[in-house]
Protein backbone atom coordinates (compact mmCIF):
# COMPACT_ATOMS: atom_id res chain seq x y z
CA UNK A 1 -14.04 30.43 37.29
CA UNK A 2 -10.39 31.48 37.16
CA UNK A 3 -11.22 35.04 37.74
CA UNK A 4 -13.93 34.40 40.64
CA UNK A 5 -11.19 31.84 42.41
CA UNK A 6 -8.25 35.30 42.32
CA UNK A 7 -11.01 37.26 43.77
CA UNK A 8 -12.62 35.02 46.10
CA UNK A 9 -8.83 34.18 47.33
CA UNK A 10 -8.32 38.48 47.29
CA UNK A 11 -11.11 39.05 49.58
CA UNK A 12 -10.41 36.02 51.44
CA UNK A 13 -6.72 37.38 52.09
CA UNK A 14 -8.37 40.37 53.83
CA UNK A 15 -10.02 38.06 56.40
CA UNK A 16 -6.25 36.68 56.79
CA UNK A 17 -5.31 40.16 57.71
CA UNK A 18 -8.08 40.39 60.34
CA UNK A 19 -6.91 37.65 61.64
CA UNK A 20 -3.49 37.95 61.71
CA UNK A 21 -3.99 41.48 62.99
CA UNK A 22 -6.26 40.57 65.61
CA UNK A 23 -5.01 37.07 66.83
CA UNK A 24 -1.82 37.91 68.86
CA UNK A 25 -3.42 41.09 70.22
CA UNK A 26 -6.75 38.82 71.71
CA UNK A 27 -9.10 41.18 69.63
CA UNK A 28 -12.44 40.05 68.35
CA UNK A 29 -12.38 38.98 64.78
CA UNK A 30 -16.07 39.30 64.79
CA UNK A 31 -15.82 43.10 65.34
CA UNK A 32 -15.99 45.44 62.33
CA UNK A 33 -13.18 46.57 60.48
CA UNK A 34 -11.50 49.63 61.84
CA UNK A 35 -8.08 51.40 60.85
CA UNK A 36 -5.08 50.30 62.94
CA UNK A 37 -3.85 53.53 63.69
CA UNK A 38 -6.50 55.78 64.78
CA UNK A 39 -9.17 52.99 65.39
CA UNK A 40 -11.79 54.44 63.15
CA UNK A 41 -14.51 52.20 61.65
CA UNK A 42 -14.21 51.45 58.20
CA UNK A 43 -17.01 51.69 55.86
CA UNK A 44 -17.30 48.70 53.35
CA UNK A 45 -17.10 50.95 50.41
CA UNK A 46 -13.91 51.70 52.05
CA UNK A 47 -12.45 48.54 52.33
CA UNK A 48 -12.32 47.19 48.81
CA UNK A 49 -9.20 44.31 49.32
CA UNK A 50 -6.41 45.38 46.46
CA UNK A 51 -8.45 48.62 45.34
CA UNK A 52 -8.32 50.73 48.00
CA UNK A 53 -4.88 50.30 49.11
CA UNK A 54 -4.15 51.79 46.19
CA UNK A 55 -6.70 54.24 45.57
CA UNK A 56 -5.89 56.12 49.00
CA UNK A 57 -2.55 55.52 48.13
CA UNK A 58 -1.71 53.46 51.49
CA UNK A 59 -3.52 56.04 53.71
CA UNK A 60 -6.41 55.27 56.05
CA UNK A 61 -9.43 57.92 54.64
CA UNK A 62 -10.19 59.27 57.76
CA UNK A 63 -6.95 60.06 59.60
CA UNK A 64 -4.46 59.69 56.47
CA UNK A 65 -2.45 57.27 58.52
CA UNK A 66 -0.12 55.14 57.10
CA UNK A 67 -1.22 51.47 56.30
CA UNK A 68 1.36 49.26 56.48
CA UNK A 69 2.16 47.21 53.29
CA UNK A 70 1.23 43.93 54.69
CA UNK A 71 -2.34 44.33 54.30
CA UNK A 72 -1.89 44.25 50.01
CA UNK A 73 0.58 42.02 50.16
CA UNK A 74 -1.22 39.47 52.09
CA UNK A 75 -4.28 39.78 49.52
CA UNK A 76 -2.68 39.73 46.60
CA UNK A 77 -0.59 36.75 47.71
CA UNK A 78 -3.85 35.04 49.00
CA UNK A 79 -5.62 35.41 45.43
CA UNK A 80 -2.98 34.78 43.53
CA UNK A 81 -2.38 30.74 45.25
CA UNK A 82 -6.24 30.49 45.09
CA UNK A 83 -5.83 30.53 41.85
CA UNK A 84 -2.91 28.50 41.21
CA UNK A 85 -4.70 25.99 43.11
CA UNK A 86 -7.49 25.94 41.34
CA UNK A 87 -5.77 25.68 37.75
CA UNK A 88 -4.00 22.84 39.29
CA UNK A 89 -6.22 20.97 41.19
CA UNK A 90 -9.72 22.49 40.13
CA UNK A 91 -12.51 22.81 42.31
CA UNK A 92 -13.10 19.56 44.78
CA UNK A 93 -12.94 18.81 48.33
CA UNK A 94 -8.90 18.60 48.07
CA UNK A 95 -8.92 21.47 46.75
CA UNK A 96 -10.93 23.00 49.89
CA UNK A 97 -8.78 21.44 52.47
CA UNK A 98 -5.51 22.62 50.59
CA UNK A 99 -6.81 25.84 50.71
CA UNK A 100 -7.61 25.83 54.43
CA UNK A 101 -4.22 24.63 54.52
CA UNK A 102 -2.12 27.28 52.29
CA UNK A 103 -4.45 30.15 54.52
CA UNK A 104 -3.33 29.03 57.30
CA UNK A 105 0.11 28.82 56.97
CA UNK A 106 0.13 32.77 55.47
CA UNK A 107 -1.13 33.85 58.91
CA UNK A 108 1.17 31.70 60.79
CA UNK A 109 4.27 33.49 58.50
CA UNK A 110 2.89 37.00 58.81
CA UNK A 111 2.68 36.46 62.49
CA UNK A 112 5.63 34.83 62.85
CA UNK A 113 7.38 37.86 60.77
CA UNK A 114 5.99 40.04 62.90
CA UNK A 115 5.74 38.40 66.52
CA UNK A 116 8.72 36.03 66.23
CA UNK A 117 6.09 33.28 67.91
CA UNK A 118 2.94 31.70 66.82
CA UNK A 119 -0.54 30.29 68.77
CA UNK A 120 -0.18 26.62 69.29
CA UNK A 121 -3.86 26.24 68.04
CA UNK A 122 -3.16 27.31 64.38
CA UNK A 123 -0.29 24.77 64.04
CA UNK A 124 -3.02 22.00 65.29
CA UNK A 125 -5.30 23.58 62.48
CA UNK A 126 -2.75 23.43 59.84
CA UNK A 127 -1.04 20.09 60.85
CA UNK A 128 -5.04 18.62 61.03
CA UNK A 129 -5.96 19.69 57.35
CA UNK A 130 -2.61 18.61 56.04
CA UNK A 131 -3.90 15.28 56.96
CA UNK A 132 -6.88 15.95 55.05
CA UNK A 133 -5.27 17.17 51.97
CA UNK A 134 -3.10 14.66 51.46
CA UNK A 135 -3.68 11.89 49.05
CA UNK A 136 -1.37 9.39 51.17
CA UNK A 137 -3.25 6.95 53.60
CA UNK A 138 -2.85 7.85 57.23
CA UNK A 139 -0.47 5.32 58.53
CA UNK A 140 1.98 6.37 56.36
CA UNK A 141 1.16 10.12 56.23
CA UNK A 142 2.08 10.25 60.08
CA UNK A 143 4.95 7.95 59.14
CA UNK A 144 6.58 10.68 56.83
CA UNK A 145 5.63 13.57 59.67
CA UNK A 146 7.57 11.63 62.48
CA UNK A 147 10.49 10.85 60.10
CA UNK A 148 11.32 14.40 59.36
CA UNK A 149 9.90 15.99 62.25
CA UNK A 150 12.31 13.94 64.23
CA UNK A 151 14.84 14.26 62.28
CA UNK A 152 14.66 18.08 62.92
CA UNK A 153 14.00 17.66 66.78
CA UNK A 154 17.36 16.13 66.41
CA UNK A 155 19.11 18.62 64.68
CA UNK A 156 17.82 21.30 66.41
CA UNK A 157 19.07 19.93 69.75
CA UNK A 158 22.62 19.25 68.36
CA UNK A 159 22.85 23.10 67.13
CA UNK A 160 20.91 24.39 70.11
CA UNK A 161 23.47 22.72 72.06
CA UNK A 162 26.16 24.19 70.26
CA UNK A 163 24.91 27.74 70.23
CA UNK A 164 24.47 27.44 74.27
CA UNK A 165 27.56 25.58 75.00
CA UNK A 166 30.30 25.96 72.79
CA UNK A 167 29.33 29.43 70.48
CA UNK A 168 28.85 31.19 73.50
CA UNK A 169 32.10 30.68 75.53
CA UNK A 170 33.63 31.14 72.16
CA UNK A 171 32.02 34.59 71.69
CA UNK A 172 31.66 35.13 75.80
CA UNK A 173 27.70 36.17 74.62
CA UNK A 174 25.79 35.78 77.55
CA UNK A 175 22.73 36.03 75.53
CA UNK A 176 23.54 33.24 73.28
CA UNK A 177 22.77 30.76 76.72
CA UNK A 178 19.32 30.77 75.83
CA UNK A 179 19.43 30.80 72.24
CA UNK A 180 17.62 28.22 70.08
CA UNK A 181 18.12 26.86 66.58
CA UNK A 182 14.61 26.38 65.46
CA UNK A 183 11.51 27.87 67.28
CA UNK A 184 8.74 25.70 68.90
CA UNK A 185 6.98 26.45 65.95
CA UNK A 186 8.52 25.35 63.04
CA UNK A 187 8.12 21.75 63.82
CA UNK A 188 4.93 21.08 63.38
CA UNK A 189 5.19 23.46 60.05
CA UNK A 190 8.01 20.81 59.12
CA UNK A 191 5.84 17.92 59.92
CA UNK A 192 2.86 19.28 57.94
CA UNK A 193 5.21 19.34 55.39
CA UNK A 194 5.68 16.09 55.66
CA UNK A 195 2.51 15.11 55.29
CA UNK A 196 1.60 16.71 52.16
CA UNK A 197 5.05 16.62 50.17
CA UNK A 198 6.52 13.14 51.45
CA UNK A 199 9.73 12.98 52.86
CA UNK A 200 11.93 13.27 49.68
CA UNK A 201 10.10 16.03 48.33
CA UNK A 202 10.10 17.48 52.15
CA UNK A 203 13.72 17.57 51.78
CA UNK A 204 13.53 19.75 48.44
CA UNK A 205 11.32 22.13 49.97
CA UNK A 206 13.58 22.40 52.95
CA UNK A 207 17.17 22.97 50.95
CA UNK A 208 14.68 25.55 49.23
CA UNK A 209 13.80 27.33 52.49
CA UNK A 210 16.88 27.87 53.64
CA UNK A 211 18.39 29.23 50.16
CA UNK A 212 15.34 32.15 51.07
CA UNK A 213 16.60 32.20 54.37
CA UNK A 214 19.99 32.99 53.65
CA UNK A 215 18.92 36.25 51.71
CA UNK A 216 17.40 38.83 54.74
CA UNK A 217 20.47 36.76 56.65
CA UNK A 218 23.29 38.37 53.96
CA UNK A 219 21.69 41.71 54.04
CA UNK A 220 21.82 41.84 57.83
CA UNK A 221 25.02 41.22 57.84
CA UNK A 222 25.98 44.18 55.19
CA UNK A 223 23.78 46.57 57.23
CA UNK A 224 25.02 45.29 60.69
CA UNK A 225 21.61 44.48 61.90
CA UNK A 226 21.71 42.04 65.00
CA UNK A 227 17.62 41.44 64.31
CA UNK A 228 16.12 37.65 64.43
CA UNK A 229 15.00 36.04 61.41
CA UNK A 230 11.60 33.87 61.66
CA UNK A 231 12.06 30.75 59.66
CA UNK A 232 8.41 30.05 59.11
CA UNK A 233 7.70 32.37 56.19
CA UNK A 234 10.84 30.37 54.28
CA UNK A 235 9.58 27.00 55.14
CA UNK A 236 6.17 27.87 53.79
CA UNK A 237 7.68 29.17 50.70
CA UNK A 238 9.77 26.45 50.44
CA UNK A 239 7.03 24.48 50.77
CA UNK A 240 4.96 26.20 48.23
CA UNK A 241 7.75 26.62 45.06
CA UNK A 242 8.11 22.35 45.83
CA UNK A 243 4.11 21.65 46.04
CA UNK A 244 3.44 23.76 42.62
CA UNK A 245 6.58 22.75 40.75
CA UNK A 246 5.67 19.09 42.09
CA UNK A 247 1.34 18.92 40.30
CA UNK A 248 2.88 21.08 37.43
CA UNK A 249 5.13 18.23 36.65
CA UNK A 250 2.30 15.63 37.34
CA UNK A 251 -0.12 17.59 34.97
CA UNK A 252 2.33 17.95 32.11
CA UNK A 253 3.40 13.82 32.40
């Protein structure tokens, strides 16, 4: 069962790329697969997740384009917290709307890394099975969500303001007049958070988001890159090291 949950979760993750492919760019996820850059079908003995990113050496087979990284990456991540799920939590209807949970954040991140915004309707997915997932009656599931969420609504407002008002007369950068501190997104991310982790833990998972964070941030500044960091991806991984290191510690007590 461990084996089938990694490769259910592997060829799940290439779904994940269809749809985080497909999403932003209002293309049918129902359509067949087809290479990226020279829009080629794909024959299923073609497409095997993990294996043939690696047996054509990154290449589509027809065209010998260039397939970007993101498509292994996303699989092999997607198998290998299937898996970790299931040694943890084993197979039961938690488990399924975890999962639904953990999938959906990886497309929000990937599109976030890549698009720097994120459709309104997965954040109403995620923040809905969060709900389901967690073992925490309702009441005080939304209690925890409103608490931090607010708390960031709050803070983001204070730094926004600052950015705006004060950084950018400082600096005299123009552009910084319509900076924010947090996108519209990561709210409800923080909030689903919430939900699942409780507030305390929330805050763990938080400090631990912005410690990954602060890593692309340091090597943009050595390189001089002036390039905007989505915060999404490090709030899911926050959220992920604090959920795993949280049941492993329950399991082993």
């Amino acid at each position: 069962m461990e084996a089938f949950s990694f490769i259910f979760g592997v060829i799940f993750g290439s779904f994940l790329n269809v749809l985080i492919y497909r999403l932003p760019k209002g293309i049918s996820i129902i359509k067949g697969s087809f290479c990226p850059k020279c829009g080629n079908n794909i024959p299923f003995f073609y497409n095997i997740p993990l294996l043939s990113y690696l047996f054509f050496k990154a290449k589509c087979a027809t065209c010998k384009g260039k397939i970007p990284f993101r498509y292994f990456a996303v699989e092999l991540i997607t198998g290998c917290i299937t898996l970790l799920l299931f040694l943890q939590v084993s197979f039961s209807l938690e488990f399924v709307y975890l999962l639904i949970l953990f999938y959906t954040l990886i497309v929000l991140s990937f599109i976030d890394f890549e698009y720097k915004q994120v459709p309104d309707y997965l954040l109403l997915i995620g923040l809905f099975f969060a709900f389901l997932a967690t073992n925490d009656e309702f009441l005080i599931s939304l209690k925890n969500a409103c608490i931090f969420a607010g708390f960031f609504v709050l803070l983001e407002f204070i730094i926004t303001f600052y950015i705006q008002n004060i950084k950018a007369r400082l600096t005299n950068n123009k552009a910084l007049q319509n900076a924010k501190a947090l996108g519209e997104g990561d709210i409800p991310v923080i909030a689903c958070i919430a939900v699942v982790l409780g507030v305390e833990s929330s805050i763990v998972a938080m400090f631990l988001a912005g410690i990954f964070a602060i890593i692309p941030s340091i090597f943009n500044i050595i390189l001089k890159k002036d390039s905007q960091i989505p915060f999404i991806p490090f709030l899911v991984l926050g959220f992920l090291f604090e959920f795993f290191i949280n049941i492993s510690s329950k399991v082993l007590t």
